[in-house]
Protein backbone atom coordinates (compact mmCIF):
# COMPACT_ATOMS: atom_id res chain seq x y z
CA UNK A 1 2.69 77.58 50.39
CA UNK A 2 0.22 80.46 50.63
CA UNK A 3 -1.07 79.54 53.89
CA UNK A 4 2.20 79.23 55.35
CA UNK A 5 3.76 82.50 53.58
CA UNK A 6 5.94 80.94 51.68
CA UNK A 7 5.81 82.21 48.33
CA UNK A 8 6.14 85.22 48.84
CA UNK A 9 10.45 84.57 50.15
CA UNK A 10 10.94 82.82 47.27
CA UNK A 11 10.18 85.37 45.01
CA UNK A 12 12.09 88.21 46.90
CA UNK A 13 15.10 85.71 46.76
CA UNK A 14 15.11 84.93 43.24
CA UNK A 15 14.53 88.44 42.06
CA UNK A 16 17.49 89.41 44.56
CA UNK A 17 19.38 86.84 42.93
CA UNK A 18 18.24 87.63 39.16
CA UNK A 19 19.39 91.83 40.21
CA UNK A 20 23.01 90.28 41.29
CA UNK A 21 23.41 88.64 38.03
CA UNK A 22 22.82 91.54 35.78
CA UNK A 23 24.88 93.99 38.13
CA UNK A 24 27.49 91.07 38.05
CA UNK A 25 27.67 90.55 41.69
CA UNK A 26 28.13 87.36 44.04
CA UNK A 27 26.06 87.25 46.83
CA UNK A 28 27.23 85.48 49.91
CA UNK A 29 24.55 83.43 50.74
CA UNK A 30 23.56 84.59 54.08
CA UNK A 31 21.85 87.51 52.42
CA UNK A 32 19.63 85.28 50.28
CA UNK A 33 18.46 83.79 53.71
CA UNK A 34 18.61 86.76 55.60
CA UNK A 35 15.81 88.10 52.72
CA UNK A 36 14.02 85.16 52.93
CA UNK A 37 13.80 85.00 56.55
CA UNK A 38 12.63 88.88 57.05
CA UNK A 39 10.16 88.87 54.18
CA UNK A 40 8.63 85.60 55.51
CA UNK A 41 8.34 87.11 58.91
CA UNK A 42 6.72 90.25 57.59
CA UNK A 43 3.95 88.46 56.08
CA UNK A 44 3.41 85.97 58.84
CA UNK A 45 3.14 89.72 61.51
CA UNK A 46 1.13 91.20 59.09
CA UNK A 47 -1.18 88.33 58.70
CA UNK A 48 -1.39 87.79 62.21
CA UNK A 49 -2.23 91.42 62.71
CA UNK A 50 -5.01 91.14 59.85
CA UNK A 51 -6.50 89.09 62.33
CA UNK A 52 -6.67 90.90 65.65
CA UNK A 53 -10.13 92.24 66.40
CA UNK A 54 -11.19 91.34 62.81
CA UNK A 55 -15.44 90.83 62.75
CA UNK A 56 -15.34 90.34 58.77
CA UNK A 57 -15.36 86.56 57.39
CA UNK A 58 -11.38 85.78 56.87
CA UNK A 59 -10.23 83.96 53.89
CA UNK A 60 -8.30 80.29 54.54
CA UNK A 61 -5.13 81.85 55.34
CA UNK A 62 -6.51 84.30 57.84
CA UNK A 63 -8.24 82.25 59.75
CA UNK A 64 -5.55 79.88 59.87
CA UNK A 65 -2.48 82.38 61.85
CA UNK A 66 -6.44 83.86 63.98
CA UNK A 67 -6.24 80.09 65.18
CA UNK A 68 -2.30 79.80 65.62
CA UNK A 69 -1.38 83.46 66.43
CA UNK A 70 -0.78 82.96 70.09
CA UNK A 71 1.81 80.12 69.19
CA UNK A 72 2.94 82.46 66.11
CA UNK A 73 3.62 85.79 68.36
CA UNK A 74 5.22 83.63 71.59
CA UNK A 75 6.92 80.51 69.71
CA UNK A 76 7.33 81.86 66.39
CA UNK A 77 8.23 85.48 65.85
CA UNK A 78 11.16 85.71 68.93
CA UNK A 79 13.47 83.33 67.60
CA UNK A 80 13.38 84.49 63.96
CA UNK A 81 13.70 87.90 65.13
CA UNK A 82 16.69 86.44 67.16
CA UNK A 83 18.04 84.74 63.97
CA UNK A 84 17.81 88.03 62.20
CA UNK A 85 19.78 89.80 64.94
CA UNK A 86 22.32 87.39 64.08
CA UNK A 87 22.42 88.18 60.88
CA UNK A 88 22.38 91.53 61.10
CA UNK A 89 25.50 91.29 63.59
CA UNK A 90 27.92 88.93 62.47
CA UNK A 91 26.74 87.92 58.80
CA UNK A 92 25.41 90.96 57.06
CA UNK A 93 28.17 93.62 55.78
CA UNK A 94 27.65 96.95 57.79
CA UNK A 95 26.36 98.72 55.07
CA UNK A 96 23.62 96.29 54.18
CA UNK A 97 22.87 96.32 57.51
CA UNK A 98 22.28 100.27 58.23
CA UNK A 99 20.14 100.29 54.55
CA UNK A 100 18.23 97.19 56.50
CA UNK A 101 17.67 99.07 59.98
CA UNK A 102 16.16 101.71 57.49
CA UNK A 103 13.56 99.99 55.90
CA UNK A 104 12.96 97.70 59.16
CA UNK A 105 11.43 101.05 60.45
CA UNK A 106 9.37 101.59 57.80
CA UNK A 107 8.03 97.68 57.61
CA UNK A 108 7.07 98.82 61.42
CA UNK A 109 5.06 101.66 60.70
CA UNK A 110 3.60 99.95 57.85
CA UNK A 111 2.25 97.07 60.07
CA UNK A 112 1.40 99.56 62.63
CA UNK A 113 -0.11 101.70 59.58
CA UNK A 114 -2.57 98.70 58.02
CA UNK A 115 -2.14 95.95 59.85
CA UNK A 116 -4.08 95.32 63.46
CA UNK A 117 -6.55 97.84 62.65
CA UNK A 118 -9.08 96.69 64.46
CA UNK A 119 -6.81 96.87 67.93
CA UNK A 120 -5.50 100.59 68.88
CA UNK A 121 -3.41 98.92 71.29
CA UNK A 122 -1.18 96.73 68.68
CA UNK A 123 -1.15 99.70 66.80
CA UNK A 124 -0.09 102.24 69.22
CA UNK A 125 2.53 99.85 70.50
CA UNK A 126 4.03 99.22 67.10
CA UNK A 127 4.19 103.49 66.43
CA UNK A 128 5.73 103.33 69.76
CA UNK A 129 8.67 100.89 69.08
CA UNK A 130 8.70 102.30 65.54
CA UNK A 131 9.19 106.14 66.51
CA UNK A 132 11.50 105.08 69.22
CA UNK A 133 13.50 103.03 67.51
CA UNK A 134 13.87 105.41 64.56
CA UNK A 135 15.18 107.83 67.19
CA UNK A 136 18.19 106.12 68.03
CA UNK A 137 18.49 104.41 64.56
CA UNK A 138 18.19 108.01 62.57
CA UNK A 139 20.75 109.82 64.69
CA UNK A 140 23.06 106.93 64.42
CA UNK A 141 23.34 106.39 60.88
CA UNK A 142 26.51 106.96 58.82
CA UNK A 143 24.78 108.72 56.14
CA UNK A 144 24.91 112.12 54.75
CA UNK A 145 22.90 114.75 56.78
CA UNK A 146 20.97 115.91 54.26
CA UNK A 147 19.98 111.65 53.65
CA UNK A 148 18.86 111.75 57.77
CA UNK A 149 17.03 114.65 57.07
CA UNK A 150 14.69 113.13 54.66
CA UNK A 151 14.11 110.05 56.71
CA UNK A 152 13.33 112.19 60.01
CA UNK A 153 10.76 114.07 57.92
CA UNK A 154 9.20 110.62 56.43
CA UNK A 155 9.37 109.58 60.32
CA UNK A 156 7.13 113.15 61.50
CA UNK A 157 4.59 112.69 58.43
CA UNK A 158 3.81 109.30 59.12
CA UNK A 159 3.32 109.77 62.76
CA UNK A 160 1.82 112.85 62.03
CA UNK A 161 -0.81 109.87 60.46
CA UNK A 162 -1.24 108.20 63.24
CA UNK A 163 -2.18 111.44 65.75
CA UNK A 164 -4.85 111.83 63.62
CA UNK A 165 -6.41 108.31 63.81
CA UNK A 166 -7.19 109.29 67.17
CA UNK A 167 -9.56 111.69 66.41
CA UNK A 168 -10.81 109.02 63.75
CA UNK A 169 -9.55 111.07 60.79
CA UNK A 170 -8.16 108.11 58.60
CA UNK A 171 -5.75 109.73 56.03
CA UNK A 172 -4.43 106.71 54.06
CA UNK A 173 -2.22 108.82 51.64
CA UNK A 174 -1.50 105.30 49.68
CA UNK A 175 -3.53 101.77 49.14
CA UNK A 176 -2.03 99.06 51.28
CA UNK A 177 -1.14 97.01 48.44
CA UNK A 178 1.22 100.16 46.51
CA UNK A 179 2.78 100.40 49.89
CA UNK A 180 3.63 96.50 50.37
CA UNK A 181 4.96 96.47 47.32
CA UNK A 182 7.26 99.48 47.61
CA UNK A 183 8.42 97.76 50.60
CA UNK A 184 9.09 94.60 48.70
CA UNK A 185 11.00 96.01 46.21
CA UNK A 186 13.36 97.94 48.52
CA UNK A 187 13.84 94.89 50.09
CA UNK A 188 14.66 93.03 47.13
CA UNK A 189 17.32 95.79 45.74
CA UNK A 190 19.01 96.68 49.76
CA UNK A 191 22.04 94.05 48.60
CA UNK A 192 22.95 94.74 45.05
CA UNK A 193 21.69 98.70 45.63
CA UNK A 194 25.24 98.24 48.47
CA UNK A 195 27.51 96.03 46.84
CA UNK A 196 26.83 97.44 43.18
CA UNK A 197 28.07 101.18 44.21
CA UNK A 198 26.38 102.98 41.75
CA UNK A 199 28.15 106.36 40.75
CA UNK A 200 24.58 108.35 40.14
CA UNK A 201 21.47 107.81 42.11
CA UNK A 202 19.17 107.73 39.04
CA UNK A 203 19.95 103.95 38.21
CA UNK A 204 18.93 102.59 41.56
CA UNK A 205 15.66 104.17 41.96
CA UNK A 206 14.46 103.14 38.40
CA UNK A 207 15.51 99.62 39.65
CA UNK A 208 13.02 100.00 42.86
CA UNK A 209 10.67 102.24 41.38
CA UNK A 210 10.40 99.11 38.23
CA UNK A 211 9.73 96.12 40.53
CA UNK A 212 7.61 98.59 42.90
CA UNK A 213 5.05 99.29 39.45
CA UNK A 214 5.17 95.02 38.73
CA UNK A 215 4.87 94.21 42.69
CA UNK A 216 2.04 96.52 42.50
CA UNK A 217 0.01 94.94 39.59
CA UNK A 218 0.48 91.35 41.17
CA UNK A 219 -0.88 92.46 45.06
CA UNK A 220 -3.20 95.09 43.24
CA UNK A 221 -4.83 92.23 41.03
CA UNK A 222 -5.21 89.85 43.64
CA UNK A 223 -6.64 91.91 45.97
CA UNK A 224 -9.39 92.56 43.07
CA UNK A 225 -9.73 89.24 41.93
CA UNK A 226 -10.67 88.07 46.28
CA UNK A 227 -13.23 90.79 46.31
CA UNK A 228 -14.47 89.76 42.95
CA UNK A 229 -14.59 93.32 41.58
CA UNK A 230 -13.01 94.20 38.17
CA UNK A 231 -11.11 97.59 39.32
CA UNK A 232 -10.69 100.23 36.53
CA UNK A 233 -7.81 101.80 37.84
CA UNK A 234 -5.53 97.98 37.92
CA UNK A 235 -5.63 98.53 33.95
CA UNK A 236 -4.31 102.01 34.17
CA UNK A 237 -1.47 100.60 37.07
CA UNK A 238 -0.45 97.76 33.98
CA UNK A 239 -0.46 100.15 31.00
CA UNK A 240 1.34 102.58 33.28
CA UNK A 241 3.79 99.55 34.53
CA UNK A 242 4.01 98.97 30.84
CA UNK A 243 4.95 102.07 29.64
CA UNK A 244 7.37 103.17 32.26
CA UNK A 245 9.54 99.63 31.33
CA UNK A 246 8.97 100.29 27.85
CA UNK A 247 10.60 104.06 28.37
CA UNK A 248 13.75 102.81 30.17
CA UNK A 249 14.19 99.75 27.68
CA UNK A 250 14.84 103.15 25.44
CA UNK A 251 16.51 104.98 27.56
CA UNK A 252 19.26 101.97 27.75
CA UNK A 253 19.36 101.63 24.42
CA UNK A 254 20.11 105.45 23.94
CA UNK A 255 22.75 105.28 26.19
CA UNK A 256 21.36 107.36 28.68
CA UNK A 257 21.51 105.04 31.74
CA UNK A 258 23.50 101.93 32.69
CA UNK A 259 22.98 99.17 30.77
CA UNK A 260 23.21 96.92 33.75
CA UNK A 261 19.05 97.60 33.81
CA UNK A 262 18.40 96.15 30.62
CA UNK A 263 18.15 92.67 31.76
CA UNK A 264 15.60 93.52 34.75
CA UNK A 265 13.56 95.41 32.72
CA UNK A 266 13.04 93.06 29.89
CA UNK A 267 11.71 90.67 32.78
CA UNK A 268 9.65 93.11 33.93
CA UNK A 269 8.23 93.45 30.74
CA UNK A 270 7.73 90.10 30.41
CA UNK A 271 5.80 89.95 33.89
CA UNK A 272 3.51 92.55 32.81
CA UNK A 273 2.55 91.46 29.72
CA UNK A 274 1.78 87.96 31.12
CA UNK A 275 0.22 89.48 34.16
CA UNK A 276 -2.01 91.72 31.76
CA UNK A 277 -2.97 88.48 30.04
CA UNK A 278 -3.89 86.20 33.14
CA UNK A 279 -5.89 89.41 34.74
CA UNK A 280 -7.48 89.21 31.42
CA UNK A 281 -9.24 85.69 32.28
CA UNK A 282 -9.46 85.91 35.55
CA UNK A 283 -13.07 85.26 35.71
CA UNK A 284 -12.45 81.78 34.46
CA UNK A 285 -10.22 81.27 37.46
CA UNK A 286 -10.82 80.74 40.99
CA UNK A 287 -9.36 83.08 43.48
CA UNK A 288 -6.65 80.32 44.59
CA UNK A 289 -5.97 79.52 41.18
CA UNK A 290 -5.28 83.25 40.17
CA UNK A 291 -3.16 83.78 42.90
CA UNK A 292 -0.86 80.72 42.21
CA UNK A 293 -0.46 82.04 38.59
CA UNK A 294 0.00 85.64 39.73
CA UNK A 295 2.98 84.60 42.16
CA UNK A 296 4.05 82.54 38.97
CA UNK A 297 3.74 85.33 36.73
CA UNK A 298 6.46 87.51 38.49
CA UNK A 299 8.86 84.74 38.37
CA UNK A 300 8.45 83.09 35.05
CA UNK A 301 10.05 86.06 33.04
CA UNK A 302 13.19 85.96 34.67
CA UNK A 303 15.83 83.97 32.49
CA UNK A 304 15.39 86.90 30.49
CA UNK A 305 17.54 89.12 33.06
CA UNK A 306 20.41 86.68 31.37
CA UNK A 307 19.16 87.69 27.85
């Protein structure tokens, strides 16, 4: 399953799935495939990328999509993207689908941002197609002006990025691993964030911004545990994961936001703790063995969303 990419889709779909239950929603079930399909193609890109003028010894999964990617980026990737399109025309509601076109862009200039770093072509080519496409995309969007505004400036900063790469002035504002995972979790709230029409903005970006902080701990404590390095800021990123759930645990039970949060954040407390506690031993564990139980980790706590 980690080879192939497969675990991480089944966590995006569950914790999609465990959101729709506490906002009381029914999700058709296109969207739980259309997730899957998108956050499974994302990995195997950014993988593939990884790969792509790479000199450093790869890992297993690396070198497996180095010694596939010409079937993955000609057989593989055009008729999911086609599948997607799909999707996104005839299956996903049209709101879904703009919030969707949104964070596609910003997948794109994330791949183009840390993936294929060792080949200024891919990456030019993906800024390209990403600033293009956000062009059209931006202008077209039935959103508030002010909401177009913001994204256009988030489209000039990160470009902005990129200009200076070519005068090899590398400006990586975030890690790669806080950035995948704020990625992940905007992908994993896009449906119920829609269909759950939340009167104030607060509630859904302490939704994001909670499975953003666990996301974070997972990919951050993997990537320490492959480079075999013990990382003194991961146990300031888990006490700070901690103690942001712990303050909006209070905050629902004070009335002060919807209660419709309690439910994910009690599983994100439960991920945290156990994530604090396998990080713990992870010197007893081989790197394939911690990430198994790390992937496990932020799906374990869940029944407690029905708590």
């Amino acid at each position: 399953m980690h080879v192939l990419s497969l675990e991480a889709p089944l966590v995006a779909v569950l914790w999609q799935a465990a959101l729709a239950h506490a906002h009381g929603l029914s999700l058709p079930p296109m969207l739980g495939a259309g997730l899957a399909l998108a956050c499974w193609l994302i990995y195997v890109i950014d993988r593939t990328l990884d790969t792509l003028g790479a000199d450093e010894v790869l890992d297993t999964r690396h070198v497996f999509y180095r010694r596939h990617r010409r079937i993955i980026l000609l057989g593989v990737v055009p008729p999911v993207l086609v599948a997607l399109a799909w999707m996104a025309l005839f299956v996903i509601p049209e709101g879904v689908l703009w919030q969707a076109l949104g964070l596609s862009l910003l997948v794109a200039l994330y791949l183009a941002s840390w993936s294929a770093r060792g080949s200024r072509a891919w990456r030019d080519l993906l800024f390209s197609c990403a600033g293009l496409g956000a062009i059209m995309v931006i202008a077209d969007m039935p959103l508030e002006p002010g909401y177009r505004f913001s994204l256009s400036l988030m489209l000039l900063f990160i470009m902005a990025l990129s200009f200076l790469r070519h005068f090899e002035i590398r400006l990586h504002v975030i890690p790669k691993e806080t950035a995948a995972a704020l990625l992940f979790a905007l992908g994993c709230t896009t449906a119920t964030r829609f269909l759950s029409m939340p009167e104030r903005w607060i509630e859904p970006v302490l939704e994001c911004g909670l499975l953003a902080l666990i996301f974070a701990c997972n990919l951050h404590g993997i990537s320490l545990r492959e480079r075999g390095v013990a990382g003194a800021r991961h146990a300031a990123l888990v006490l700070g994961t901690l103690s942001f759930t712990l303050a909006l645990l209070w905050m629902i039970h004070s009335g002060a936001i919807e209660g419709a949060l309690r439910g994910p954040a009690q599983a994100a407390l439960g991920v945290t703790v156990l994530h604090a506690l396998l990080h713990r031993w992870r010197d007893r564990l081989s790197v394939d063995a911690y990430r198994v139980l790390a992937d496990l980790v932020l799906v374990l706590p869940l029944p407690l969303v029905a708590w």
